[in-house]
PDB file of N, CA and C in Angstrom:
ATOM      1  N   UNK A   1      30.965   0.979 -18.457  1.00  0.00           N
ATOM      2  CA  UNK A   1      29.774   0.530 -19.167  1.00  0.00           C
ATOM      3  C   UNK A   1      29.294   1.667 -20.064  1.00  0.00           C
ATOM      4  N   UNK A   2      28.679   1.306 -21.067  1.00  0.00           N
ATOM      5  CA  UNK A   2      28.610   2.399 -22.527  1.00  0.00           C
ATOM      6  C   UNK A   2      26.852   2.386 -22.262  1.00  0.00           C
ATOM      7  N   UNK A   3      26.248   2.904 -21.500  1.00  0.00           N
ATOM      8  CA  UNK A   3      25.252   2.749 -20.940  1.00  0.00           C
ATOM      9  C   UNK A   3      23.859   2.953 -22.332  1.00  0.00           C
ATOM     10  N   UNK A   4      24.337   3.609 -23.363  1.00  0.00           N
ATOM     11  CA  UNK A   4      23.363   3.838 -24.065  1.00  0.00           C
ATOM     12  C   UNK A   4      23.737   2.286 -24.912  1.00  0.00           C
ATOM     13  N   UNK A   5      24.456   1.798 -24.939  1.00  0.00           N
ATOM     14  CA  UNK A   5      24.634   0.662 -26.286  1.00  0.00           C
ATOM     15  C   UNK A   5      23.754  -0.498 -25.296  1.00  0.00           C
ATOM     16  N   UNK A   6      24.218  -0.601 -23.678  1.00  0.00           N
ATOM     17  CA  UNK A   6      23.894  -1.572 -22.558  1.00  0.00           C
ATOM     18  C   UNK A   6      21.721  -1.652 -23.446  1.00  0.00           C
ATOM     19  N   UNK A   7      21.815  -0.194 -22.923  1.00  0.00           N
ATOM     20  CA  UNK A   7      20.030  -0.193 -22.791  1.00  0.00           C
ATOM     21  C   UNK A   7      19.770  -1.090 -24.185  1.00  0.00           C
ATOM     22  N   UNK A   8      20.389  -0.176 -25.451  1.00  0.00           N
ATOM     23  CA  UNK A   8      19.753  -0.387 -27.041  1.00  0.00           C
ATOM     24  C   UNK A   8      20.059  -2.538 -26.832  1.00  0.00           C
ATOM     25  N   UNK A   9      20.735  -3.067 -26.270  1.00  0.00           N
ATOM     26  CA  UNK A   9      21.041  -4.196 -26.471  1.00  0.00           C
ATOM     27  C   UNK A   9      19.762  -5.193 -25.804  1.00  0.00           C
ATOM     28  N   UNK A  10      19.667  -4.858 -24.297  1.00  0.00           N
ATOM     29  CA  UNK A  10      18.807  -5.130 -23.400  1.00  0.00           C
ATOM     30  C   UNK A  10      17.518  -4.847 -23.968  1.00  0.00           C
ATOM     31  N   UNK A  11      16.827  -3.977 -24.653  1.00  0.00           N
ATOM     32  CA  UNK A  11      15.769  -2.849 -25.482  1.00  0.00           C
ATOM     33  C   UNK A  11      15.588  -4.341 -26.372  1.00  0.00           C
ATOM     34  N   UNK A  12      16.777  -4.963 -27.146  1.00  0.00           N
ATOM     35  CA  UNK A  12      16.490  -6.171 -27.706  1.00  0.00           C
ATOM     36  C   UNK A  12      16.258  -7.554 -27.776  1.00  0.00           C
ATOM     37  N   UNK A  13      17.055  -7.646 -26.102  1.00  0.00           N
ATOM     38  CA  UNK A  13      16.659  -9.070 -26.037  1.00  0.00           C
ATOM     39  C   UNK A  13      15.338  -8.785 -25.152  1.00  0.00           C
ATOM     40  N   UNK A  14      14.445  -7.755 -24.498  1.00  0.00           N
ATOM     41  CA  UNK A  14      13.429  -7.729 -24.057  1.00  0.00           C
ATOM     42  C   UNK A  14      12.419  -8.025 -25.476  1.00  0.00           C
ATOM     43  N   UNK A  15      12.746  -7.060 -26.392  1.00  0.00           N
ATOM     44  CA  UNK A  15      11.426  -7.522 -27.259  1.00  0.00           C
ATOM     45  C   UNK A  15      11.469  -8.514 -28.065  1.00  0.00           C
ATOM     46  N   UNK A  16      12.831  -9.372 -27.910  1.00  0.00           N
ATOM     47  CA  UNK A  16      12.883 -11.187 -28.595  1.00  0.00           C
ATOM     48  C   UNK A  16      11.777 -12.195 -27.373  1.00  0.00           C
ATOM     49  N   UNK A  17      12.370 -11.817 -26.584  1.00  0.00           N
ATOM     50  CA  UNK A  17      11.454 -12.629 -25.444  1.00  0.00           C
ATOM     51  C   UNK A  17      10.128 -12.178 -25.610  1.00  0.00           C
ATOM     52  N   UNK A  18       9.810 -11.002 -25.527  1.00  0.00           N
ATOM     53  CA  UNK A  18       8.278 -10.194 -25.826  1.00  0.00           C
ATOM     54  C   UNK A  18       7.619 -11.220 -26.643  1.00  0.00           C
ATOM     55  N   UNK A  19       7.997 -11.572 -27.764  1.00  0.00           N
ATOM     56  CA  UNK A  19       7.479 -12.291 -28.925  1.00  0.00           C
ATOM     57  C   UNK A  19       7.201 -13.420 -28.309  1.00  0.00           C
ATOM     58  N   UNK A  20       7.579 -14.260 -27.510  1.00  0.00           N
ATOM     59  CA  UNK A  20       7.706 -15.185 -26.908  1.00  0.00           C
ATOM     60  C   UNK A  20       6.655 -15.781 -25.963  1.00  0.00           C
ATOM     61  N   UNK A  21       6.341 -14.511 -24.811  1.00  0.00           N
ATOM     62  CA  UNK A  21       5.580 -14.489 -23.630  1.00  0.00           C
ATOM     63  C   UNK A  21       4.226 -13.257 -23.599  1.00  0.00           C
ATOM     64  N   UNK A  22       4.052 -12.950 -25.010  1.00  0.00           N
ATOM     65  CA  UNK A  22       3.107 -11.936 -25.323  1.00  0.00           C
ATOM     66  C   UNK A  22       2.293 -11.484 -24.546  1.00  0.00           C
ATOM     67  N   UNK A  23       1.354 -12.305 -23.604  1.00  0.00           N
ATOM     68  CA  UNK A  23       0.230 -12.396 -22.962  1.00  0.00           C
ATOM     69  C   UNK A  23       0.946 -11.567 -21.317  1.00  0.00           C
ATOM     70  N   UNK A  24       2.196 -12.325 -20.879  1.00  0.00           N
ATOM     71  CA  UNK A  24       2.795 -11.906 -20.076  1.00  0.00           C
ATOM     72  C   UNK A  24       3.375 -10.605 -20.269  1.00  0.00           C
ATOM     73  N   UNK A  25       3.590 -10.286 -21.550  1.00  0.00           N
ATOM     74  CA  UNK A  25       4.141  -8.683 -21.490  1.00  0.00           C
ATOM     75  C   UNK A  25       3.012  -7.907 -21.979  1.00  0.00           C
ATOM     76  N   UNK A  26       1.978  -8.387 -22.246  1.00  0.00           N
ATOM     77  CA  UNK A  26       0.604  -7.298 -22.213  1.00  0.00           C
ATOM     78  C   UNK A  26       0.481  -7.008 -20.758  1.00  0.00           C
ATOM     79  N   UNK A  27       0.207  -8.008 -19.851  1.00  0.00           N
ATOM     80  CA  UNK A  27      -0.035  -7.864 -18.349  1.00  0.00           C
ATOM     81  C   UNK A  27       0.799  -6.555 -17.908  1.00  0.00           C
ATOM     82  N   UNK A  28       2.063  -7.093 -17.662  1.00  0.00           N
ATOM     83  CA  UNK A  28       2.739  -6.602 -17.477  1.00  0.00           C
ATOM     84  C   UNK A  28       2.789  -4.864 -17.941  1.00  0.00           C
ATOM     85  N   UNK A  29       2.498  -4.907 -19.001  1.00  0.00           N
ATOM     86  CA  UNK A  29       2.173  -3.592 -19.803  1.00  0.00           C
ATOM     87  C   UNK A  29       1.148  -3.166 -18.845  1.00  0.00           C
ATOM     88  N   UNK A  30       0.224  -3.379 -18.624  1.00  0.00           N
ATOM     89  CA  UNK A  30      -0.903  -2.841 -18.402  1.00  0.00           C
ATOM     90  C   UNK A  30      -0.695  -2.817 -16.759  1.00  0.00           C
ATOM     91  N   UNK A  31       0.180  -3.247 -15.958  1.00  0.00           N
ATOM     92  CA  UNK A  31       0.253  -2.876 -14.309  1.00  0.00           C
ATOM     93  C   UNK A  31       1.428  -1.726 -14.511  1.00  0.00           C
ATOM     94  N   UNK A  32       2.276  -2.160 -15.667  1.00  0.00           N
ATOM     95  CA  UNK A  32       2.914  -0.500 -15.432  1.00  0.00           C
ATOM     96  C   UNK A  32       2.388   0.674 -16.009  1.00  0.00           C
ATOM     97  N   UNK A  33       1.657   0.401 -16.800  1.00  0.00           N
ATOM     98  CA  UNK A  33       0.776   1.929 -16.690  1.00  0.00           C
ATOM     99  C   UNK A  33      -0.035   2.138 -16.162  1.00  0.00           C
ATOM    100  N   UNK A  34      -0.989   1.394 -15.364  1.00  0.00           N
ATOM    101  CA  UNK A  34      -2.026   1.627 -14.316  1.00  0.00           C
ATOM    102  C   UNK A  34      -0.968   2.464 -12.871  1.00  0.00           C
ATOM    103  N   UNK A  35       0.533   1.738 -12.739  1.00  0.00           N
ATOM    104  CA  UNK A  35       1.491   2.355 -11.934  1.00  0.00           C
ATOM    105  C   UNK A  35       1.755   3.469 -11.696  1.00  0.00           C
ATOM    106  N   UNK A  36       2.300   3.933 -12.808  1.00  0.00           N
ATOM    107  CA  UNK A  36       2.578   5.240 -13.779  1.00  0.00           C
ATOM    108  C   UNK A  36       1.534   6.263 -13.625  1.00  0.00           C
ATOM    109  N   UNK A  37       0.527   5.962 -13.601  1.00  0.00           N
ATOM    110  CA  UNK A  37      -0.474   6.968 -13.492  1.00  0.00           C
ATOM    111  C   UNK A  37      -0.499   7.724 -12.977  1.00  0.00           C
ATOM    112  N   UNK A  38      -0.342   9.429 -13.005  1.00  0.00           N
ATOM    113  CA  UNK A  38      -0.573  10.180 -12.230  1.00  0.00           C
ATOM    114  C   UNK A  38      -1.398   9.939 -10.920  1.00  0.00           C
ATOM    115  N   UNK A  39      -1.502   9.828 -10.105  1.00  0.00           N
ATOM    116  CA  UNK A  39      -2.494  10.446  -8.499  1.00  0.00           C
ATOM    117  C   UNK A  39      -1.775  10.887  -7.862  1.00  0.00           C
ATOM    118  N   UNK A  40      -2.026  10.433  -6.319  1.00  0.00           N
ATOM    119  CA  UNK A  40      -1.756  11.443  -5.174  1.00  0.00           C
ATOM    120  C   UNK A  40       0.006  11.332  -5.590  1.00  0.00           C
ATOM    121  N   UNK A  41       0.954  10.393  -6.050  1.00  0.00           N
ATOM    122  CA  UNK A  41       1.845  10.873  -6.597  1.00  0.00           C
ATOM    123  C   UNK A  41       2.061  11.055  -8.058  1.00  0.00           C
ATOM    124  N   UNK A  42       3.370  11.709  -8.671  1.00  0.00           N
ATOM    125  CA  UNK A  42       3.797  12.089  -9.603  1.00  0.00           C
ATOM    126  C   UNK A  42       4.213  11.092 -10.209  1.00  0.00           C
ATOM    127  N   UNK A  43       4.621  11.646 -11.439  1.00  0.00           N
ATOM    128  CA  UNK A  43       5.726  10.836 -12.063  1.00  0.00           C
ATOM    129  C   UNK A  43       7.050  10.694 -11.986  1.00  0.00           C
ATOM    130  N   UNK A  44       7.388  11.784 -11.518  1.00  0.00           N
ATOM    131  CA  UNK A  44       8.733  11.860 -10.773  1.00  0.00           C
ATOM    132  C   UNK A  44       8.826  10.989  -9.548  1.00  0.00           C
ATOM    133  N   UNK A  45       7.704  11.187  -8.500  1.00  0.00           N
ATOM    134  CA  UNK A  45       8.231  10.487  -7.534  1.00  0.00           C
ATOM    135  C   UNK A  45       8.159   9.251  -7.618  1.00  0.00           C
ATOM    136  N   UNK A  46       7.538   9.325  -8.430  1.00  0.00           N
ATOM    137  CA  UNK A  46       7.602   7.459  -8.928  1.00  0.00           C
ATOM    138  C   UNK A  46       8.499   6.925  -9.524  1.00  0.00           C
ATOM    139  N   UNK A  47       9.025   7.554 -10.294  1.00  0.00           N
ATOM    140  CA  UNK A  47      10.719   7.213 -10.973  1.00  0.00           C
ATOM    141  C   UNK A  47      11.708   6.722 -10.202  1.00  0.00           C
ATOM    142  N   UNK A  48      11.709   7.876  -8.972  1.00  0.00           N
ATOM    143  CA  UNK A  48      12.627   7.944  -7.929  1.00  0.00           C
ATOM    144  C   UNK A  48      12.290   6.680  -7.055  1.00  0.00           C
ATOM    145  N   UNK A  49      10.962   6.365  -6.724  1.00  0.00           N
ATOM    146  CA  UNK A  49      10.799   5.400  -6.020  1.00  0.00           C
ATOM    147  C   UNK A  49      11.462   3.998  -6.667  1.00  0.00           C
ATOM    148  N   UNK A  50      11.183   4.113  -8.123  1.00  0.00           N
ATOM    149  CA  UNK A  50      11.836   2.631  -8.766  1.00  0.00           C
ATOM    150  C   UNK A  50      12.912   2.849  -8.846  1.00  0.00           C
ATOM    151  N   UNK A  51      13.485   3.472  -9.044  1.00  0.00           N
ATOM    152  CA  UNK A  51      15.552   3.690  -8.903  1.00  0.00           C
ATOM    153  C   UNK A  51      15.812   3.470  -7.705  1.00  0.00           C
ATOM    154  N   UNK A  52      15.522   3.908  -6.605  1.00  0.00           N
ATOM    155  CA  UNK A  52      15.702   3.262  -5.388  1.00  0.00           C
ATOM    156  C   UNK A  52      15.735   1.447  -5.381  1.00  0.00           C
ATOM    157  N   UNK A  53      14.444   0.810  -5.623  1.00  0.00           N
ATOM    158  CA  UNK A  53      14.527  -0.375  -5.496  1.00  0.00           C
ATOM    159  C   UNK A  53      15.516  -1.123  -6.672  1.00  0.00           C
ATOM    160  N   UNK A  54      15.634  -0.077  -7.727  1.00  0.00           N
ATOM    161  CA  UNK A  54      16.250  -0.833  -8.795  1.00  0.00           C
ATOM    162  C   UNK A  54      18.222  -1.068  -8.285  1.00  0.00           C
ATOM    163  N   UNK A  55      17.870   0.082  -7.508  1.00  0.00           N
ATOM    164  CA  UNK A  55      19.639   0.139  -6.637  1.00  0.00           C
ATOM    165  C   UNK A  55      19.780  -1.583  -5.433  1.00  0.00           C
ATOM    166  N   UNK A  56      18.561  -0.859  -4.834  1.00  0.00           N
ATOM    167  CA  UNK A  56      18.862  -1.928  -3.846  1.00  0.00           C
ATOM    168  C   UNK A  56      18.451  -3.742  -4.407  1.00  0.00           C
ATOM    169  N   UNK A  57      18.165  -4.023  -5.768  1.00  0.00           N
ATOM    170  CA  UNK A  57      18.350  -5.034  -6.177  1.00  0.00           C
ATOM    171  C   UNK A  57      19.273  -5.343  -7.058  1.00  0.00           C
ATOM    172  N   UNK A  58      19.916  -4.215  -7.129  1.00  0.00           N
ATOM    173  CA  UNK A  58      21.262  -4.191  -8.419  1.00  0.00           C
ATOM    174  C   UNK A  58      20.508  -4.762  -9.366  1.00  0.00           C
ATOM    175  N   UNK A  59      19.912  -3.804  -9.914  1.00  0.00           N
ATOM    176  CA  UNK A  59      19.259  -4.424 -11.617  1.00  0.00           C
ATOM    177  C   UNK A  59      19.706  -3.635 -12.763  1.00  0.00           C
ATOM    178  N   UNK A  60      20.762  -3.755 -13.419  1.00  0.00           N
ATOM    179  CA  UNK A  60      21.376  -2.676 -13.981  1.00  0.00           C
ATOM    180  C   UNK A  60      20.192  -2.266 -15.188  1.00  0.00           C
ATOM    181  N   UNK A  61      19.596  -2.579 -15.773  1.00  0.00           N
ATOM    182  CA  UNK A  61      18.708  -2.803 -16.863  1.00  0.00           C
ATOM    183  C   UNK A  61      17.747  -1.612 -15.874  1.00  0.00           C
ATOM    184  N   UNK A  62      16.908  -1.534 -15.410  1.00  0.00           N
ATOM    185  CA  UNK A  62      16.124  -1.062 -14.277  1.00  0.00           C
ATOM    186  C   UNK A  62      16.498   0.186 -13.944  1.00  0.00           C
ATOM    187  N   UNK A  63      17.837   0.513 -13.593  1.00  0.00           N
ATOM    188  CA  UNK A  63      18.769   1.425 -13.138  1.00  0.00           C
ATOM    189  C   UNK A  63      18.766   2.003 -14.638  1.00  0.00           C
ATOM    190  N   UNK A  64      18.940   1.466 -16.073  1.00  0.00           N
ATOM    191  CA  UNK A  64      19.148   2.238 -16.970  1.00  0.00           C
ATOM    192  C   UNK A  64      17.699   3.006 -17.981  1.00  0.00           C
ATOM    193  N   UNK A  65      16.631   1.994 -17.019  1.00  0.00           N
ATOM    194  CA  UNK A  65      15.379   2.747 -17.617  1.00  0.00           C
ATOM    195  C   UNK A  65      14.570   3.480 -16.733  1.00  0.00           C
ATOM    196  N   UNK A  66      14.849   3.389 -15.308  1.00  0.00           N
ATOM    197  CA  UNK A  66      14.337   4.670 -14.529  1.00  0.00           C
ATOM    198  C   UNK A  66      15.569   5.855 -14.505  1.00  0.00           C
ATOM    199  N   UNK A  67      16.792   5.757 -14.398  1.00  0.00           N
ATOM    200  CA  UNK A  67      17.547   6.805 -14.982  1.00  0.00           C
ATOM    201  C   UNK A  67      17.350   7.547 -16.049  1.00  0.00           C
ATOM    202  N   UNK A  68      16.943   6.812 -17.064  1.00  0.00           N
ATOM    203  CA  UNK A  68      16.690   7.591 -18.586  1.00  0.00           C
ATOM    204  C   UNK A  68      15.255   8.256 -18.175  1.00  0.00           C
ATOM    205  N   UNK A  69      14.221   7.576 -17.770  1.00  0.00           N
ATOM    206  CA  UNK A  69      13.031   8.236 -17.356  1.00  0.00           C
ATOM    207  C   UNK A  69      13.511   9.733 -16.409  1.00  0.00           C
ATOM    208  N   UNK A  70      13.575   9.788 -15.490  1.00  0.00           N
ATOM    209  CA  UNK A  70      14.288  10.722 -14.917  1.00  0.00           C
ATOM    210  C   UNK A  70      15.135  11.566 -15.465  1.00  0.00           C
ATOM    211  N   UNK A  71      15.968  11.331 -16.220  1.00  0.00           N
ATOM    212  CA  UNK A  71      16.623  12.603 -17.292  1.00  0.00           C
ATOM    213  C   UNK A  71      15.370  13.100 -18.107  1.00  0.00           C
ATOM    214  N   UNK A  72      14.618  12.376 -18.835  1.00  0.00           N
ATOM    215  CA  UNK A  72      13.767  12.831 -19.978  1.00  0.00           C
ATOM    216  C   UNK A  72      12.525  13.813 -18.955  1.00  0.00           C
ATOM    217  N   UNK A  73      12.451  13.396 -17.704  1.00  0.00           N
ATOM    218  CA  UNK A  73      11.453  14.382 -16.433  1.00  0.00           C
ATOM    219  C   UNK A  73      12.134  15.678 -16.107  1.00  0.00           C
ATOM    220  N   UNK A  74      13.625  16.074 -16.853  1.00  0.00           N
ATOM    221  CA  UNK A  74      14.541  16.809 -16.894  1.00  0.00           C
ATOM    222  C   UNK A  74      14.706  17.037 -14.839  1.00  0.00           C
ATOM    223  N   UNK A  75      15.230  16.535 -14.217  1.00  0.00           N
ATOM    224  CA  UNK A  75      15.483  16.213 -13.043  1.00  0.00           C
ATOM    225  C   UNK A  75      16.567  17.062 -13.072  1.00  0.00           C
ATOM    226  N   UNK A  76      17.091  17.820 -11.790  1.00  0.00           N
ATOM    227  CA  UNK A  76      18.696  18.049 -12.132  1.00  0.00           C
ATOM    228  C   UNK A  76      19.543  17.181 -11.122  1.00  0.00           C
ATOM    229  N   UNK A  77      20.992  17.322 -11.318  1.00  0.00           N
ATOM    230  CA  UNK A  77      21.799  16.286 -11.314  1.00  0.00           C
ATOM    231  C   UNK A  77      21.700  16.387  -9.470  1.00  0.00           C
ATOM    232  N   UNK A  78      21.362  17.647  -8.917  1.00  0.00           N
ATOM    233  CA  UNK A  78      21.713  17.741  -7.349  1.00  0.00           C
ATOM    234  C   UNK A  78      20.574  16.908  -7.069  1.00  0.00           C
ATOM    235  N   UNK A  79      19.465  17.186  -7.278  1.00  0.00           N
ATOM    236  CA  UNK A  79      18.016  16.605  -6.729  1.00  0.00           C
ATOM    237  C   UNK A  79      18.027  14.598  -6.942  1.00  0.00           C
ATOM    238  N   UNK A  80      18.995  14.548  -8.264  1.00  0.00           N
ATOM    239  CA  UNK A  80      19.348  13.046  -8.662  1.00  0.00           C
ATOM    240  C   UNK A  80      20.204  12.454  -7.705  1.00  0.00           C
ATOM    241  N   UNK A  81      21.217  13.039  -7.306  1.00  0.00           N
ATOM    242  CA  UNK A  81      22.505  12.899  -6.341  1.00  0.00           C
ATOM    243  C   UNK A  81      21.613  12.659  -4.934  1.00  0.00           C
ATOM    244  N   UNK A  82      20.792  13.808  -4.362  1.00  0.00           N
ATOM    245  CA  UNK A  82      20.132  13.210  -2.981  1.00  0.00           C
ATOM    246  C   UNK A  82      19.290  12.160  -3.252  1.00  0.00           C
ATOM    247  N   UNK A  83      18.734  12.154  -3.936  1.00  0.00           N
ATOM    248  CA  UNK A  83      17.863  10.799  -4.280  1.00  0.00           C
ATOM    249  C   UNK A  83      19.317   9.311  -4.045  1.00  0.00           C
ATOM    250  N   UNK A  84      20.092   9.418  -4.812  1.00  0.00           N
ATOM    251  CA  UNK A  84      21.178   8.290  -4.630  1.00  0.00           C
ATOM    252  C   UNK A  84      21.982   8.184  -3.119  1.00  0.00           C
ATOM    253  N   UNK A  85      21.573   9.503  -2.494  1.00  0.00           N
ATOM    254  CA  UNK A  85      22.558   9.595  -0.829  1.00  0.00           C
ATOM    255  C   UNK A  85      21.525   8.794  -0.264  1.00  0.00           C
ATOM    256  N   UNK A  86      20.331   9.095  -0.533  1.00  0.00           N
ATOM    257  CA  UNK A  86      18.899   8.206   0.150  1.00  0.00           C
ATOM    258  C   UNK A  86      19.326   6.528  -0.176  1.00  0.00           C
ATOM    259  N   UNK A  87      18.980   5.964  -1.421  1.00  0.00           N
ATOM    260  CA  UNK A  87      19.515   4.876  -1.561  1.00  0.00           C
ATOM    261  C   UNK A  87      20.479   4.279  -1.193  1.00  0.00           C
ATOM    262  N   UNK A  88      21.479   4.925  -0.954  1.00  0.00           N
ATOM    263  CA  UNK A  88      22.983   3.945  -0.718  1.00  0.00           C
ATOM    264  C   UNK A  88      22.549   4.193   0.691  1.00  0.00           C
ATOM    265  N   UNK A  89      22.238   5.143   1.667  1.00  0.00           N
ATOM    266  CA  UNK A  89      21.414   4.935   3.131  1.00  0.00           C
ATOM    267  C   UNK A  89      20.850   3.247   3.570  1.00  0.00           C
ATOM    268  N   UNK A  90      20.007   3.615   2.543  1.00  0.00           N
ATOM    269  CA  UNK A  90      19.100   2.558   2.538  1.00  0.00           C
ATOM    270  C   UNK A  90      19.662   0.916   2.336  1.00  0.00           C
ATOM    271  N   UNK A  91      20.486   0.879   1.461  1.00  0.00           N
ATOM    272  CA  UNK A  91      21.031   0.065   0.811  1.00  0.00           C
ATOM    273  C   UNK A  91      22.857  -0.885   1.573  1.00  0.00           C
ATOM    274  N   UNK A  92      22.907   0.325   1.768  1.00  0.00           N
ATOM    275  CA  UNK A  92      24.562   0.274   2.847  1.00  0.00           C
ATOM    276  C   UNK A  92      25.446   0.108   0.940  1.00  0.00           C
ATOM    277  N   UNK A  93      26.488  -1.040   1.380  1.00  0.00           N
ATOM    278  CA  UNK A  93      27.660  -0.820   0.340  1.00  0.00           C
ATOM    279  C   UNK A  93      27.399  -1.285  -1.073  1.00  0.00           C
ATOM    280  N   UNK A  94      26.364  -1.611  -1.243  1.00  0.00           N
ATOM    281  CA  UNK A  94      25.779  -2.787  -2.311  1.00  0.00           C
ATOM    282  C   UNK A  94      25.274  -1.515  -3.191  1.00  0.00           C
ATOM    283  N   UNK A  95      24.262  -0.566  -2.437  1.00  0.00           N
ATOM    284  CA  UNK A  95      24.010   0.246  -3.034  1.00  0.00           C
ATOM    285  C   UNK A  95      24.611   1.485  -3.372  1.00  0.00           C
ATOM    286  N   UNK A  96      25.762   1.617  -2.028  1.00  0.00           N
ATOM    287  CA  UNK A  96      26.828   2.856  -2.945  1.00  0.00           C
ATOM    288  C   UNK A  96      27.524   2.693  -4.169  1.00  0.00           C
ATOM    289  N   UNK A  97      27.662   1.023  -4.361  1.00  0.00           N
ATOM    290  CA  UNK A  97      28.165   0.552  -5.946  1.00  0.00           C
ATOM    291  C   UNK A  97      27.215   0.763  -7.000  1.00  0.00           C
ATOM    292  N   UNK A  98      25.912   1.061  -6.828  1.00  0.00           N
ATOM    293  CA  UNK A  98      24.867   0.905  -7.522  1.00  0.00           C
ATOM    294  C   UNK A  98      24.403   2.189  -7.804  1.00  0.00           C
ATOM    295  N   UNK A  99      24.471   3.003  -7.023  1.00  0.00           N
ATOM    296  CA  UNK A  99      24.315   4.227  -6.730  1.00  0.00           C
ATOM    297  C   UNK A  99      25.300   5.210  -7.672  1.00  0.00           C
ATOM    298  N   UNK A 100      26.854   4.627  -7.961  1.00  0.00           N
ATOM    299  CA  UNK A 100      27.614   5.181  -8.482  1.00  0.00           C
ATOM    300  C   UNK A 100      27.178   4.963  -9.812  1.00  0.00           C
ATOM    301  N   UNK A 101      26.734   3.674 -10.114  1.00  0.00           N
ATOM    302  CA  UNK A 101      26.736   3.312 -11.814  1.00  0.00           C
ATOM    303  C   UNK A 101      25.169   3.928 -12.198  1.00  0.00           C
ATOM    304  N   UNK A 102      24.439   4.648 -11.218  1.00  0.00           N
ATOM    305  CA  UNK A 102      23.341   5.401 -11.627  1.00  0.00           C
ATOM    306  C   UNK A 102      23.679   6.669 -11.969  1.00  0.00           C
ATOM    307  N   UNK A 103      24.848   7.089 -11.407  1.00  0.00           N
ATOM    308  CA  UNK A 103      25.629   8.412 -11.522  1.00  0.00           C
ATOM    309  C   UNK A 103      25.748   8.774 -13.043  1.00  0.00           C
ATOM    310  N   UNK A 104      26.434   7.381 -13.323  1.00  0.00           N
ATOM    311  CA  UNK A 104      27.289   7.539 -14.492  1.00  0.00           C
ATOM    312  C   UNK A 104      25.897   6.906 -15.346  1.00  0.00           C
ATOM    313  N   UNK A 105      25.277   6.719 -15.251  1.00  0.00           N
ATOM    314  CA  UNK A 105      24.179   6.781 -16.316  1.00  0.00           C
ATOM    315  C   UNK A 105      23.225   7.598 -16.238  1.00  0.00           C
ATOM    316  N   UNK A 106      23.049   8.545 -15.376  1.00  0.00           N
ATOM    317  CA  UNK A 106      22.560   9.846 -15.801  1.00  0.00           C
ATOM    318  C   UNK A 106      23.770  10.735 -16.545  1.00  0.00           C
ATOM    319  N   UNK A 107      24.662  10.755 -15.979  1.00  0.00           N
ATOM    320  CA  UNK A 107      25.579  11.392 -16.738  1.00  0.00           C
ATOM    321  C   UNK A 107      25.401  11.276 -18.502  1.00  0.00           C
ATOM    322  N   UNK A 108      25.439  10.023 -18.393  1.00  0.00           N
ATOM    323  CA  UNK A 108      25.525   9.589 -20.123  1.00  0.00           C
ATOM    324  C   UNK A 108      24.129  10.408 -20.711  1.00  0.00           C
ATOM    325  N   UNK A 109      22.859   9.769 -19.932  1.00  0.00           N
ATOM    326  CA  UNK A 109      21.816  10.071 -20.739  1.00  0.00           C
ATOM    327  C   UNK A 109      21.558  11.765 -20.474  1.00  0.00           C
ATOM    328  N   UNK A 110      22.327  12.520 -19.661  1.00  0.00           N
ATOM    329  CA  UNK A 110      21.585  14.219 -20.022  1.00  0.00           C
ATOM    330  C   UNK A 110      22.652  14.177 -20.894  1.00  0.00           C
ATOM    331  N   UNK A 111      23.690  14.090 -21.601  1.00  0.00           N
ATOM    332  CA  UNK A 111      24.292  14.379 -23.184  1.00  0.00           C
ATOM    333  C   UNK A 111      23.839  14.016 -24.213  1.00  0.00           C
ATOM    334  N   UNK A 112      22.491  13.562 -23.760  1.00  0.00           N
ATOM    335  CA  UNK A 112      21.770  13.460 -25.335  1.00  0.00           C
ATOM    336  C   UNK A 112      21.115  14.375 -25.800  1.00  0.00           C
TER     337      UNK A 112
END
């Protein structure tokens, strides 16, 4: 998977639909940044927390925008790697498949 073309494609059919369900992607807008918000946790650990669930629901889309979040938090690849030993834990074999294709999309996105 060519993970940066995956996102830019997905990046487009989200904002065709956007046009569509406006009201629903304001909402939506507005619980993920109330989410996001700094408090008693970070932004990091919050990243990590949605890559986790994004593993254990196999959402590749999900997997390619908390991955990219997480590179751009400049994360390094060991601290990324235990985060994915946690998940595939969590997850059993579903998520060691999921876990791998998070690999390879951090990989992609720190060469930018």
């Amino acid at each position: 998977m060519d993970w940066k073309t995956f996102m830019t494609d997905i990046e487009g059919d989200i904002a065709a639909l956007s046009k569509e369900i406006p009201d629903t992607v304001q909402g939506f807008g507005l619980m993920g940044k109330a989410a996001k918000t700094d408090g008693a946790l970070d932004q990091e650990t919050k990243e990590y927390m949605a890559l986790g669930i994004a593993i254990a629901t196999r959402c590749d889309s999900c997997i390619g925008f908390h991955v990219r979040a997480l590179v751009q938090l400049n994360i390094s690849r060991e601290a990324f790697c235990e985060a994915l030993s946690m998940a595939t834990y969590m997850g059993g074999g579903p998520s060691f498949a999921y876990s791998a294709k998070a690999l390879a999309a951090f990989d992609r996105f720190s060469k930018s």
